[in-house]
C-alpha atoms as a PDB file:
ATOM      1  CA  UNK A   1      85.518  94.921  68.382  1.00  0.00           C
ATOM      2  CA  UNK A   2      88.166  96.924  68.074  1.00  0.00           C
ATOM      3  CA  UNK A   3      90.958  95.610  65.627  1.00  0.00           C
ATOM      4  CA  UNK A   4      89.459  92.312  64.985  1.00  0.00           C
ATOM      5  CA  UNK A   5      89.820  91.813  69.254  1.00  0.00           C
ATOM      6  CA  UNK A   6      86.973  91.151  71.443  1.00  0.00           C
ATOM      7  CA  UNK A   7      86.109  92.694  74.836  1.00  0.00           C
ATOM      8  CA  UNK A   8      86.200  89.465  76.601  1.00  0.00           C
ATOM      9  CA  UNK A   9      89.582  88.756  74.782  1.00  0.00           C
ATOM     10  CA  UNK A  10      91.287  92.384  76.362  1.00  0.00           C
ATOM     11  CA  UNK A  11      89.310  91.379  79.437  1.00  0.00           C
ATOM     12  CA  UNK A  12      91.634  88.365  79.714  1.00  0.00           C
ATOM     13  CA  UNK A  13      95.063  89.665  78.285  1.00  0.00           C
ATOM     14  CA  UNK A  14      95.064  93.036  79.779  1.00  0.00           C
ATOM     15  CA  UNK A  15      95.669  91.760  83.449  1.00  0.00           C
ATOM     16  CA  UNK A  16      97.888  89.176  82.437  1.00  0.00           C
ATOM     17  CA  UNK A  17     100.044  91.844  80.324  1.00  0.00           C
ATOM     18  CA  UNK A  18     100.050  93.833  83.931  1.00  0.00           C
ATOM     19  CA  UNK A  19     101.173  90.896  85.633  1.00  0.00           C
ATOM     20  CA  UNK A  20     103.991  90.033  83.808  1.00  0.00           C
ATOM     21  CA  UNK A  21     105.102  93.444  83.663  1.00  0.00           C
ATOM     22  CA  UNK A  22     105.031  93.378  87.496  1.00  0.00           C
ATOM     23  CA  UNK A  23     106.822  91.027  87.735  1.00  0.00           C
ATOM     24  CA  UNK A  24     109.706  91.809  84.957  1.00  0.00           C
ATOM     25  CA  UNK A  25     110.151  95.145  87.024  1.00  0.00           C
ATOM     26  CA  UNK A  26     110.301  93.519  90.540  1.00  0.00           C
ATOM     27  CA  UNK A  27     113.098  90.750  88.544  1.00  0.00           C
ATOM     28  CA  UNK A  28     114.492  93.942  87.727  1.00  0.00           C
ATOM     29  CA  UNK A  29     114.806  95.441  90.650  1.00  0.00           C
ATOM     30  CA  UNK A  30     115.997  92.471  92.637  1.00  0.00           C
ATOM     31  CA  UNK A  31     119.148  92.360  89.981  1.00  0.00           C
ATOM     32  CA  UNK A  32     119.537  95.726  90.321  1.00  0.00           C
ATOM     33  CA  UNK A  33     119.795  95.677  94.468  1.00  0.00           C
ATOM     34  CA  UNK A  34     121.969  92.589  94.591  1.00  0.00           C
ATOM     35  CA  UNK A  35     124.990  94.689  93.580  1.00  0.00           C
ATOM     36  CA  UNK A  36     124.773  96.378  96.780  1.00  0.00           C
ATOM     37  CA  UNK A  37     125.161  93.372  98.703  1.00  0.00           C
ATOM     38  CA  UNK A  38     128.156  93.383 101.588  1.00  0.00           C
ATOM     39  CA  UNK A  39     129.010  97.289 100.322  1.00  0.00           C
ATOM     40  CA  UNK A  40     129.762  99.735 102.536  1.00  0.00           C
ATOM     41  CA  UNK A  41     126.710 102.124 100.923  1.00  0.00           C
ATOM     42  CA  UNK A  42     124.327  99.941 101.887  1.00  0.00           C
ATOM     43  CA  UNK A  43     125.401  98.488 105.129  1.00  0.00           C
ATOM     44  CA  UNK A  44     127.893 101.030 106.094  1.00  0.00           C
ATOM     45  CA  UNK A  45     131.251  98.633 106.574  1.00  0.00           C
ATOM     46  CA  UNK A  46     133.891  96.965 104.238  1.00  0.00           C
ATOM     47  CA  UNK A  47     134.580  93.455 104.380  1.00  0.00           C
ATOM     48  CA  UNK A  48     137.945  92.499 106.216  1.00  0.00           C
ATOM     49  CA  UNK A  49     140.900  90.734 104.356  1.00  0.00           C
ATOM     50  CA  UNK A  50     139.581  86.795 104.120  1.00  0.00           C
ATOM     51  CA  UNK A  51     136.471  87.670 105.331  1.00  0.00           C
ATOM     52  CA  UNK A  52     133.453  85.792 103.304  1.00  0.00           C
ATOM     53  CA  UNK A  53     130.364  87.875 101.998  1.00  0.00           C
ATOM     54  CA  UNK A  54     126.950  87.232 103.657  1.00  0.00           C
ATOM     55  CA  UNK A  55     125.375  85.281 100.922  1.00  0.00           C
ATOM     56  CA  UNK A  56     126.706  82.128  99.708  1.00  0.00           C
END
C-alpha cells in the first residue's frame, strides 16, 4: 500500500487517468486546428468576396 492506496485501486485509476488525458489533448488539438479552417496556410487560397466557408 502505498499512501493508504491499493495495487488493485492504481490498477484501475491509472488507465483511466491516461485515458482522459488522451482524450483532453486530442479535444485540444481539434480546437487548436479548427482555426485553420478555410485559411490560405492550410489550404493555400483565400475565400472570395460573399463566398461561404466550408463548414457550416
Amino acid at each position: 500500500m502505498v499512501l493508504g492506496l491499493s495495487r488493485q485501486y492504481l490498477w484501475t485509476v491509472v488507465p483511466l487517468l491516461g485515458f482522459w488525458f488522451g482524450s483532453f489533448l486530442d479535444d485540444k488539438e481539434t480546437e487548436r486546428m479548427t482555426m485553420f479552417r478555410d485559411k490560405s496556410a492550410l489550404y493555400g487560397r483565400t475565400l472570395k468576396e460573399g463566398e461561404k466557408p466550408s463548414w457550416p
